[in-house]
N, C-alpha and C. Protein backbone atom coordinates (compact mmCIF):
# COMPACT_ATOMS: atom_id res chain seq x y z
N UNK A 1 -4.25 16.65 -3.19
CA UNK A 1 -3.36 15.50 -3.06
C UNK A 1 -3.02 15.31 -1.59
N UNK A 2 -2.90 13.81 -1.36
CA UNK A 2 -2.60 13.78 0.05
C UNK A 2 -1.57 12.45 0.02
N UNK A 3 -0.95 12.45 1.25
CA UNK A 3 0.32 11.00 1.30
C UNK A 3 -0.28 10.80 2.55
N UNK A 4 -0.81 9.32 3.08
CA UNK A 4 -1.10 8.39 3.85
C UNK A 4 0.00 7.68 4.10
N UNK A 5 1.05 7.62 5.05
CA UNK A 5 1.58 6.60 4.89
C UNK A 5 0.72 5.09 5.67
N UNK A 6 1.16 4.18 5.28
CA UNK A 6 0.36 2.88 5.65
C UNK A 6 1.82 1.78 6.02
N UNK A 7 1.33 0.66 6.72
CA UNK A 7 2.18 -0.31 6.64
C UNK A 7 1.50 -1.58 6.18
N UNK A 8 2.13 -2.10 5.50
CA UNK A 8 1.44 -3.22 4.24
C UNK A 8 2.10 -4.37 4.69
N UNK A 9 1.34 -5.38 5.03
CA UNK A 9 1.56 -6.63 5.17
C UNK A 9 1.35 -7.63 4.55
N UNK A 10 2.10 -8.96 3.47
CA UNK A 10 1.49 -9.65 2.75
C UNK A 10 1.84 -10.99 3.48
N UNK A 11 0.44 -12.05 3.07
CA UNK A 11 0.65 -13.41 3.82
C UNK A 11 1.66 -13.85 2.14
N UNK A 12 1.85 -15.09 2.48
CA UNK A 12 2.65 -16.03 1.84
C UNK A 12 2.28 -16.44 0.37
N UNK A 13 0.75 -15.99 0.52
CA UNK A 13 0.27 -16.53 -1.12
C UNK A 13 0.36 -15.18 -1.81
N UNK A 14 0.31 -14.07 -1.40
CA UNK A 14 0.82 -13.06 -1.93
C UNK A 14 1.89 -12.22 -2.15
N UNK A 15 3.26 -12.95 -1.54
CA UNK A 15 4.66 -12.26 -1.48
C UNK A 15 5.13 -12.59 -3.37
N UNK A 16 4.59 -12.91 -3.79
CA UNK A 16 5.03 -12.88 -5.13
C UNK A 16 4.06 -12.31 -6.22
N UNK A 17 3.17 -11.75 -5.73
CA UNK A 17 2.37 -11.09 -7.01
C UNK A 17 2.45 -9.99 -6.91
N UNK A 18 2.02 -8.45 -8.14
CA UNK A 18 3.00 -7.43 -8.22
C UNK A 18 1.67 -6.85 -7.63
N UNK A 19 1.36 -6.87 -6.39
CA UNK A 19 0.30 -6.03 -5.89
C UNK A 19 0.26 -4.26 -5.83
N UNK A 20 1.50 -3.83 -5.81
CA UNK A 20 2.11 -2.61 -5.97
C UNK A 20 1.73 -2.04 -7.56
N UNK A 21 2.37 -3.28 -8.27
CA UNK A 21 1.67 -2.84 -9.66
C UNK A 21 0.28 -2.12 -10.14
N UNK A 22 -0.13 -3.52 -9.86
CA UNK A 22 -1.53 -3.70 -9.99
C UNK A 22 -2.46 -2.11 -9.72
N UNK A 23 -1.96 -2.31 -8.06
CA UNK A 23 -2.80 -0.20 -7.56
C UNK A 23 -2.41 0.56 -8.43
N UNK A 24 -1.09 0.99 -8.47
CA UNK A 24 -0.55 1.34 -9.30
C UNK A 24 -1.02 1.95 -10.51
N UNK A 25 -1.08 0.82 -11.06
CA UNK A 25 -2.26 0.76 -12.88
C UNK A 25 -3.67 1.12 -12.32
N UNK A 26 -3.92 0.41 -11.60
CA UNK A 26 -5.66 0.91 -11.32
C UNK A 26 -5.79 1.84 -10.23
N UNK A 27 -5.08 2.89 -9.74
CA UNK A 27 -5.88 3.63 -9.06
C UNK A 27 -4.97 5.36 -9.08
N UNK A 28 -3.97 5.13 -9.91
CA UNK A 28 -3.13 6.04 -10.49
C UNK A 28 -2.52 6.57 -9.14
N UNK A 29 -1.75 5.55 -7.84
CA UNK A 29 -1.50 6.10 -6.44
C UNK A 29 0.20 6.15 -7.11
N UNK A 30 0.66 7.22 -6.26
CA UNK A 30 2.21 7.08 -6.23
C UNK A 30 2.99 6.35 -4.79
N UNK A 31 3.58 5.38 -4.75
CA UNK A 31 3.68 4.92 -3.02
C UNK A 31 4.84 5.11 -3.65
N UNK A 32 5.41 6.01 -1.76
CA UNK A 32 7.05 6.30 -1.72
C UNK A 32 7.56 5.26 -0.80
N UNK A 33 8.03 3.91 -0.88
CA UNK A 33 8.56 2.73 0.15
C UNK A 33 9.66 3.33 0.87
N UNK A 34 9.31 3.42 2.00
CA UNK A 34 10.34 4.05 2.74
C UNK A 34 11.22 2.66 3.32
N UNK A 35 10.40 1.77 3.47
CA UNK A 35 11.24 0.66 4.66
C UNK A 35 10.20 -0.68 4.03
N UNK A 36 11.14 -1.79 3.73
CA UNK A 36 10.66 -3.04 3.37
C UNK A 36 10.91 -4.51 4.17
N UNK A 37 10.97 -5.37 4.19
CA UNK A 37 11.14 -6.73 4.63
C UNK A 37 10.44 -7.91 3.60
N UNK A 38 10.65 -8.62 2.48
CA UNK A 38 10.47 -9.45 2.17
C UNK A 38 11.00 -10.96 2.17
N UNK A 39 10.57 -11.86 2.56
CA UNK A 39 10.89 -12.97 2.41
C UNK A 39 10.29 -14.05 1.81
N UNK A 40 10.35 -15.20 1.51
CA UNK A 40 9.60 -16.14 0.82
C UNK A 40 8.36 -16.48 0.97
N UNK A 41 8.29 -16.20 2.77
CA UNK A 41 7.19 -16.83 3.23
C UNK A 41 6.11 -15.14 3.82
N UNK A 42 6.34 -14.29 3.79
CA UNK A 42 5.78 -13.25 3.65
C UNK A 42 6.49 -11.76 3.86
N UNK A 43 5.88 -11.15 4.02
CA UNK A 43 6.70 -9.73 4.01
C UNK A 43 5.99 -8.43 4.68
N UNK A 44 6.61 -7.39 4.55
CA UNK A 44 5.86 -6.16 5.24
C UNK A 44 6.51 -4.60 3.50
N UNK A 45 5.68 -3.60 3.94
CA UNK A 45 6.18 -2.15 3.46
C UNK A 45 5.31 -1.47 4.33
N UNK A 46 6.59 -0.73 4.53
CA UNK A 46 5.92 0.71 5.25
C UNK A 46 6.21 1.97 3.76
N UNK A 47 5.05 2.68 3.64
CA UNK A 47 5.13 3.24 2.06
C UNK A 47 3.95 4.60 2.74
N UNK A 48 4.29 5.52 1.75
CA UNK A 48 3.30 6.63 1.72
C UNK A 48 2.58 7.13 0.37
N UNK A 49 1.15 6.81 0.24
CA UNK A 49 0.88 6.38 -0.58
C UNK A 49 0.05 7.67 -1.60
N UNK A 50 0.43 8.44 -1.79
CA UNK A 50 0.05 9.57 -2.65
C UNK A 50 -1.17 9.35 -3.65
N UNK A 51 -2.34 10.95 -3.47
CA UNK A 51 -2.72 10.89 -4.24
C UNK A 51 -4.07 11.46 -3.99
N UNK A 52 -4.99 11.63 -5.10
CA UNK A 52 -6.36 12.44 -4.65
C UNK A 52 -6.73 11.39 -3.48
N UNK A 53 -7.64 12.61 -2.34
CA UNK A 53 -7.89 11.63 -1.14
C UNK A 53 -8.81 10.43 -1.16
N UNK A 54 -9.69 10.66 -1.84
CA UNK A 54 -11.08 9.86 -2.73
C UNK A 54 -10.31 8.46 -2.97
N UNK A 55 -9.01 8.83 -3.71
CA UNK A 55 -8.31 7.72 -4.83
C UNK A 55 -7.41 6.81 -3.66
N UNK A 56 -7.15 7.28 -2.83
CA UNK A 56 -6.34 6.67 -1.91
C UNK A 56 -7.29 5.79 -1.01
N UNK A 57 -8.05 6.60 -0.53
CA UNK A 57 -9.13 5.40 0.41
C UNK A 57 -9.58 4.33 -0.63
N UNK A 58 -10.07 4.68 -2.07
CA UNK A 58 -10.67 3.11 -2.50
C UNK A 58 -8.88 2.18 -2.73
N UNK A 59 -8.23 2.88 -2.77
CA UNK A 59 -7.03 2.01 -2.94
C UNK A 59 -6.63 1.34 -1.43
N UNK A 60 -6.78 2.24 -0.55
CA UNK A 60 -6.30 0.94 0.60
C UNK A 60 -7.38 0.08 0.88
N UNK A 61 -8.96 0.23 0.58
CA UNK A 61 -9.72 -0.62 0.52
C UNK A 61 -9.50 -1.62 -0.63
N UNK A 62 -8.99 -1.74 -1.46
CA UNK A 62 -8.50 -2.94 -2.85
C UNK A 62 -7.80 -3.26 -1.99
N UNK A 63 -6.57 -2.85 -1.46
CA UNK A 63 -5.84 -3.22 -0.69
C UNK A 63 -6.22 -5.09 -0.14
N UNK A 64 -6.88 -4.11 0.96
CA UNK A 64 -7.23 -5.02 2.29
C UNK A 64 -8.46 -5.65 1.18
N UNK A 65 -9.07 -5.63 0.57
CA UNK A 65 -10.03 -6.25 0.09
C UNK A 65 -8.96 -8.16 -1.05
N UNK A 66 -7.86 -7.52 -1.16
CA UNK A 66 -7.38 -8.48 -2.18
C UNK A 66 -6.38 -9.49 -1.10
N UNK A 67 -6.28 -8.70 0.42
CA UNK A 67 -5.96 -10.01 1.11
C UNK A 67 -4.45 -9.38 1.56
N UNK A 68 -4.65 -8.00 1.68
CA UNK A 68 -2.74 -7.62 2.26
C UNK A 68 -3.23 -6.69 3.31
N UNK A 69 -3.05 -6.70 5.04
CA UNK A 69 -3.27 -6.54 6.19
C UNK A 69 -2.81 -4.58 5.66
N UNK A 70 -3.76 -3.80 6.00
CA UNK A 70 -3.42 -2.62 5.82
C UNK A 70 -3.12 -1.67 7.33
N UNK A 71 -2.42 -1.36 7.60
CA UNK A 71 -2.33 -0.75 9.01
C UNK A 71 -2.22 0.77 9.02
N UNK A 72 -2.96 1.86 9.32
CA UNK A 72 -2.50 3.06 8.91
C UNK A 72 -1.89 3.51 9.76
N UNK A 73 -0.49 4.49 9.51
CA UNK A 73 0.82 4.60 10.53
C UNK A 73 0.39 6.32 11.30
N UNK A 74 -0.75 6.95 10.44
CA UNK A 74 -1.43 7.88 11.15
C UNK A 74 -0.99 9.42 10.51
N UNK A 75 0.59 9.29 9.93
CA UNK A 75 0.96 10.19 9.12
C UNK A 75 0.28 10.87 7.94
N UNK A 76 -0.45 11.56 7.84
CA UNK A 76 -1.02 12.20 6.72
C UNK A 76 -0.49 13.60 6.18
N UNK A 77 0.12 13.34 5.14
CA UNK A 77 0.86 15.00 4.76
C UNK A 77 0.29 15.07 3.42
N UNK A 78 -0.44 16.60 3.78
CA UNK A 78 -0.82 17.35 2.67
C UNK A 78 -0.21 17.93 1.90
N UNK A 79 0.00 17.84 0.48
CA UNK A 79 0.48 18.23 -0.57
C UNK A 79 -0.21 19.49 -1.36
């Protein structure tokens, strides 16, 4: 198991869909949100995103693949 933290950026057509969910259900990640900013017109999370290491890279690739700016904050703590 490993925690990545990342900082997650969504544009405007995505501040309302449950993208968190979604990984969530499909990639069995645990994200701990440490620090948020949402607004109407877009938003940010800084989150650490737990989980086999395998399972975490295809998840920040869905990520950035479904259109939310993935930034990695460089923190990696092994569990």
């Amino acid at each position: 198991m490993i925690g990545v933290r990342v900082k997650l950026t969504f544009p405007e057509a995505l501040v309302r869909e449950p993208i968190i969910a979604r990984m969530i259900h499909e990639f069995d990640i645990v994200p701990n949100i440490r620090r948020a900013d949402v607004g109407e017109e877009s938003g940010w999370i800084i989150c650490e995103l737990d989980g086999d290491a395998a399972t975490v890279d295809r998840a920040v690739e869905w990520l950035g693949a479904e259109g939310v700016q993935v930034d990695l904050l460089g923190d990696i703590v092994e569990s």
